[in-house]
C-alpha atoms as a PDB file:
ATOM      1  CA  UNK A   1      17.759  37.619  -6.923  1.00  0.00           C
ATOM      2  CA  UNK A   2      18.573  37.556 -10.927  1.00  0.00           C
ATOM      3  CA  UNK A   3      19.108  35.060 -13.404  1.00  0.00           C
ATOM      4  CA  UNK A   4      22.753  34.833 -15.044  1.00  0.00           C
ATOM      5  CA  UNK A   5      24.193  32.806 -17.822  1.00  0.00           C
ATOM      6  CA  UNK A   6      27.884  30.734 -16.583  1.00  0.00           C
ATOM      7  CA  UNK A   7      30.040  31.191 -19.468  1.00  0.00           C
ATOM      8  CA  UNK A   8      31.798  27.689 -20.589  1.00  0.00           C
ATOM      9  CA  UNK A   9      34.656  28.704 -19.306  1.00  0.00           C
ATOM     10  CA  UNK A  10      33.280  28.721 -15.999  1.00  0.00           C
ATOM     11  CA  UNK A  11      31.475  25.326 -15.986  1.00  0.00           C
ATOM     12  CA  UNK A  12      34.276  23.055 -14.116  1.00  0.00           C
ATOM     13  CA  UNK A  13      34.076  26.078 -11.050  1.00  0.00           C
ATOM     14  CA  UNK A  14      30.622  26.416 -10.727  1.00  0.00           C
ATOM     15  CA  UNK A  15      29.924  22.688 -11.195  1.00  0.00           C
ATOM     16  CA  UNK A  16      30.074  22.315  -7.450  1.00  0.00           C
ATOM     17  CA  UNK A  17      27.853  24.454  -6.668  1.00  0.00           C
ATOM     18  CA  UNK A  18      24.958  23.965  -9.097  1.00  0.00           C
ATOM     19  CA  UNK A  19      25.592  20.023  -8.712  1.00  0.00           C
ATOM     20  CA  UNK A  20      22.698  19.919  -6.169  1.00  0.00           C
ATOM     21  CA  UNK A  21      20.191  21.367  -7.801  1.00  0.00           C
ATOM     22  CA  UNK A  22      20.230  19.645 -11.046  1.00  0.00           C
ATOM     23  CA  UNK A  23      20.446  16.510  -9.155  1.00  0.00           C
ATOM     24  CA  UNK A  24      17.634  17.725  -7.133  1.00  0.00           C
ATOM     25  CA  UNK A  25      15.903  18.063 -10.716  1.00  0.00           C
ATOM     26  CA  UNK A  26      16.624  14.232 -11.561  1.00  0.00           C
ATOM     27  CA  UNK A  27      15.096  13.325  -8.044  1.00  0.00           C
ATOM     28  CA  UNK A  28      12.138  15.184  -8.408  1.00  0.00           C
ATOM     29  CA  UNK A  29      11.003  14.995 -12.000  1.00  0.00           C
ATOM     30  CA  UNK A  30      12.613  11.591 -13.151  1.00  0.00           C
ATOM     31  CA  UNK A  31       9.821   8.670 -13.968  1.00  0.00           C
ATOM     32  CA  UNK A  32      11.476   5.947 -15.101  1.00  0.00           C
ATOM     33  CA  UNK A  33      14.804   6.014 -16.599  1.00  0.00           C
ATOM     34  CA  UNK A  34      16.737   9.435 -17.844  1.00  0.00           C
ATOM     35  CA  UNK A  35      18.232   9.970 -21.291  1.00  0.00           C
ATOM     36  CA  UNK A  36      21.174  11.076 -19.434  1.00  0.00           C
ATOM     37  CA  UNK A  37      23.297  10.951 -16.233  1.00  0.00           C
ATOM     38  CA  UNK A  38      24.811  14.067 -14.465  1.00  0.00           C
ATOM     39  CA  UNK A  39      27.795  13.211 -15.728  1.00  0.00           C
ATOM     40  CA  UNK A  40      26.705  13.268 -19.445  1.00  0.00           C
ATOM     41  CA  UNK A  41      24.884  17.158 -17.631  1.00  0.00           C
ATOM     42  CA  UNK A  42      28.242  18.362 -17.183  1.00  0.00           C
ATOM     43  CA  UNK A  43      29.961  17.222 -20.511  1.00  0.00           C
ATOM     44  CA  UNK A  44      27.589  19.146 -21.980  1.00  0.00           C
ATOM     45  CA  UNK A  45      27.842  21.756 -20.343  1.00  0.00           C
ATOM     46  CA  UNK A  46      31.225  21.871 -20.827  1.00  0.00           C
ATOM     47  CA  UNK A  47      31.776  21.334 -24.755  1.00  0.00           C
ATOM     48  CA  UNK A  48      28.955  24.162 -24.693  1.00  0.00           C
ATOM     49  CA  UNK A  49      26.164  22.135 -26.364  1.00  0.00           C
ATOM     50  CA  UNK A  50      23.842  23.287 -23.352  1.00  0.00           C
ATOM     51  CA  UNK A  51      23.866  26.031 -21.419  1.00  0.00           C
ATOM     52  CA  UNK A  52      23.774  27.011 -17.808  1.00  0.00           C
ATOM     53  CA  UNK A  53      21.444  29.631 -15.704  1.00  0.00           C
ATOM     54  CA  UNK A  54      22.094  30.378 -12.428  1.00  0.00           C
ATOM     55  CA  UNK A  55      19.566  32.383 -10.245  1.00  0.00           C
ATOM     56  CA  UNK A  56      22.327  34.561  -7.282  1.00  0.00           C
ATOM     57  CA  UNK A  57      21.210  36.224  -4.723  1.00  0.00           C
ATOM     58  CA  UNK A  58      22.234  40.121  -3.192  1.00  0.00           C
ATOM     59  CA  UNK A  59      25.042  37.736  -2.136  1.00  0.00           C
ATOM     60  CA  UNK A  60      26.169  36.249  -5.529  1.00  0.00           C
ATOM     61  CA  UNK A  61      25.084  32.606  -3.510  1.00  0.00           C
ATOM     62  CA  UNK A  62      23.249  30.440  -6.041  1.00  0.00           C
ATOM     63  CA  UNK A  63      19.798  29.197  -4.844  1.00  0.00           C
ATOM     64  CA  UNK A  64      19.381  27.598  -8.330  1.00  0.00           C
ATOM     65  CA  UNK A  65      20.106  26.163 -11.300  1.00  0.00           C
ATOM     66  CA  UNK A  66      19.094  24.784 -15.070  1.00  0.00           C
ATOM     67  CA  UNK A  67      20.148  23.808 -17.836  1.00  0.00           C
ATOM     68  CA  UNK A  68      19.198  24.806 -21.537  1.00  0.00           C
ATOM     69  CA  UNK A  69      19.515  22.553 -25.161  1.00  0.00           C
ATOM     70  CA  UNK A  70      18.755  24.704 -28.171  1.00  0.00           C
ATOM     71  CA  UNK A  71      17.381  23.350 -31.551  1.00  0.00           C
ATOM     72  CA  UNK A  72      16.654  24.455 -34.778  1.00  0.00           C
ATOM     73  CA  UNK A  73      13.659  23.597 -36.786  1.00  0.00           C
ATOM     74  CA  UNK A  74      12.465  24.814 -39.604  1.00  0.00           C
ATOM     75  CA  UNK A  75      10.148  27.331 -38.099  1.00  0.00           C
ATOM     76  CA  UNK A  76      11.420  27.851 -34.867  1.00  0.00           C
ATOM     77  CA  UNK A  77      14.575  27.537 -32.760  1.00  0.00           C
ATOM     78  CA  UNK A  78      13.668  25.887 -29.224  1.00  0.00           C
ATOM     79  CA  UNK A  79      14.934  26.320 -26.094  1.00  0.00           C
ATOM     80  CA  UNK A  80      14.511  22.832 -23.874  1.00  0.00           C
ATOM     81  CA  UNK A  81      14.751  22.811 -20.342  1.00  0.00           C
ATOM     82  CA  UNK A  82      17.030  19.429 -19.052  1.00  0.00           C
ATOM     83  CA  UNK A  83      17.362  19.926 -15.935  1.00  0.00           C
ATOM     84  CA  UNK A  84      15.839  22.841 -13.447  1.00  0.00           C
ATOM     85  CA  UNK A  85      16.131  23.209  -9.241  1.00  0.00           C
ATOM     86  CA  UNK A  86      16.094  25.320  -6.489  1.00  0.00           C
ATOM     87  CA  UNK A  87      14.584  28.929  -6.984  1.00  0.00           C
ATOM     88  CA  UNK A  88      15.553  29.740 -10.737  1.00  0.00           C
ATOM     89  CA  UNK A  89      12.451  30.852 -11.583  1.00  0.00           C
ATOM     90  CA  UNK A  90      10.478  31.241  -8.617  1.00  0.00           C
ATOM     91  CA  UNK A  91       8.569  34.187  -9.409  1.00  0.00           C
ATOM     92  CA  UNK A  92       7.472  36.373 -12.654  1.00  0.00           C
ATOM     93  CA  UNK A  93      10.283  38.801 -12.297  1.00  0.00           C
ATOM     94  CA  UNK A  94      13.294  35.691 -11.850  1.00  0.00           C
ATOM     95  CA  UNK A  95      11.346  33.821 -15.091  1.00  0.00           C
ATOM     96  CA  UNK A  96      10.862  37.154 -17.425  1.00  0.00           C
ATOM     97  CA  UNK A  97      15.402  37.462 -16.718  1.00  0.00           C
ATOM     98  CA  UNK A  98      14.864  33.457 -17.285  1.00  0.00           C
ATOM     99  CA  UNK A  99      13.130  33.971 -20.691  1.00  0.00           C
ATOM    100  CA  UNK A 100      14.613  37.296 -21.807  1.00  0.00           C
ATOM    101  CA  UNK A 101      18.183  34.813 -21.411  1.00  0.00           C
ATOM    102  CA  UNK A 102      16.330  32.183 -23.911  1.00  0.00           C
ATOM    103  CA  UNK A 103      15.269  35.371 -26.730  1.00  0.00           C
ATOM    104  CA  UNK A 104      19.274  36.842 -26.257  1.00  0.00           C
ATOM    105  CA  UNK A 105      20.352  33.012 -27.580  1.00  0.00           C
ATOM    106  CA  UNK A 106      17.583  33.577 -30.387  1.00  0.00           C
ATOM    107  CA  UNK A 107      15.261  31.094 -28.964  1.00  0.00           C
ATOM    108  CA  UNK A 108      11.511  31.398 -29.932  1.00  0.00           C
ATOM    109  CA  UNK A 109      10.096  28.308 -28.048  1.00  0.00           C
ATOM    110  CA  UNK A 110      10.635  27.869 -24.525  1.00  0.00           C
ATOM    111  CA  UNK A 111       9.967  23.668 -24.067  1.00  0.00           C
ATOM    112  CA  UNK A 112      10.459  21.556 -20.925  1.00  0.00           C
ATOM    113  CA  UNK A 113       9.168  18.052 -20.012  1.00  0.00           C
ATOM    114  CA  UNK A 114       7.445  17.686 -16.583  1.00  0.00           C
ATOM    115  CA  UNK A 115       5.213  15.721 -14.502  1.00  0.00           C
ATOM    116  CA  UNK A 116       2.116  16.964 -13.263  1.00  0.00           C
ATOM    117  CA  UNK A 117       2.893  19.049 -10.286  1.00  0.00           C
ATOM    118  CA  UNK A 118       5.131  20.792 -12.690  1.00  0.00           C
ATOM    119  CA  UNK A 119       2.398  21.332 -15.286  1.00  0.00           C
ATOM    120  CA  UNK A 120       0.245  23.273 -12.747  1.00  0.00           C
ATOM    121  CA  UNK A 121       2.925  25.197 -11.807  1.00  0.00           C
ATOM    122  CA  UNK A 122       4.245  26.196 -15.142  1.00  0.00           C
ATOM    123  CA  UNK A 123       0.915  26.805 -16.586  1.00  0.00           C
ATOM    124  CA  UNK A 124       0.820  29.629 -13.859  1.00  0.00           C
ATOM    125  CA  UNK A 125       3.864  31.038 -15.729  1.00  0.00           C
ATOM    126  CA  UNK A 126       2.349  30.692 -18.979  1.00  0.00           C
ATOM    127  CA  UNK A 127       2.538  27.605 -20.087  1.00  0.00           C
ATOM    128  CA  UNK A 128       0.544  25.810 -22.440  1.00  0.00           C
ATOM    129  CA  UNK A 129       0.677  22.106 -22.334  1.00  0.00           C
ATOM    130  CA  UNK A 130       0.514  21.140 -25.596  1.00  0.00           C
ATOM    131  CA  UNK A 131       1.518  17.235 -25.688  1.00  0.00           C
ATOM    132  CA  UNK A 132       1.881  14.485 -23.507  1.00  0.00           C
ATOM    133  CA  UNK A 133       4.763  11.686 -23.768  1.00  0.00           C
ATOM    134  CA  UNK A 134       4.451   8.306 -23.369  1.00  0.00           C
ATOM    135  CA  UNK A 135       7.431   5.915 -23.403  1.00  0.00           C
ATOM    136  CA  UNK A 136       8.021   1.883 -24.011  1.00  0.00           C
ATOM    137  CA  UNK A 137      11.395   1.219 -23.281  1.00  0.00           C
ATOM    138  CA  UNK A 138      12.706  -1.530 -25.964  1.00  0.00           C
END
């Protein structure tokens, strides 16, 4: 398998087929309410304002998905994980493609929110968890 980048142009094909696995990503790692829907995912996707990774197979099937939001700070520029499913960065050699994908977009910081389950497995990759978020919905 390898990790590839879908080019805006190519958003409104692959849609389809990544749909699943970003919705898989809201199932799995939502608590409480999201900051977005999949339709707001695929907007922007499309107006480029986040990108998309794919992991393929030998096959060129996709057995994954995420998707990326870059920001500047002063200090560093950020790449956030929104959404991530299926096997995009099941093991060292699929996440070093993930990250090197991150550094070619001049990203310093990779970030991603996630409940616990996804803290142990990240830290396995790396990880440090630095804060934790709390939320009071107003």
């Amino acid at each position: 398998m390898r990790v590839a980048p879908v080019g805006i142009e190519y958003i409104h094909q692959t849609w389809p087929l990544v749909e699943k696995y970003i919705q898989s990503a809201f199932d799995e790692g939502a608590s409480g309410e999201m900051l977005y829907t999949m339709d707001n995912v695929r907007a922007y996707l499309a107006s480029g304002e986040w990108q998309l990774l794919v992991a393929v197979d030998e096959n060129n099937l996709i057995k994954g998905a995420a998707t990326i939001a870059y920001t500047n700070h002063p200090l560093q520029r950020v790449a956030f994980v929104t959404a991530i499913g299926g096997r995009l960065i099941a093991n060292k050699i699929l996440f070093e493609q993930f990250k090197l994908i991150m550094k070619q977009n001049g990203a310093t910081i990779l970030q991603a929110h996630g409940k616990a389950s996804i803290v142990r497995l990240w830290r396995r990759l790396n990880f440090t968890a630095h804060n934790t978020l709390v939320e009071l919905k107003l």
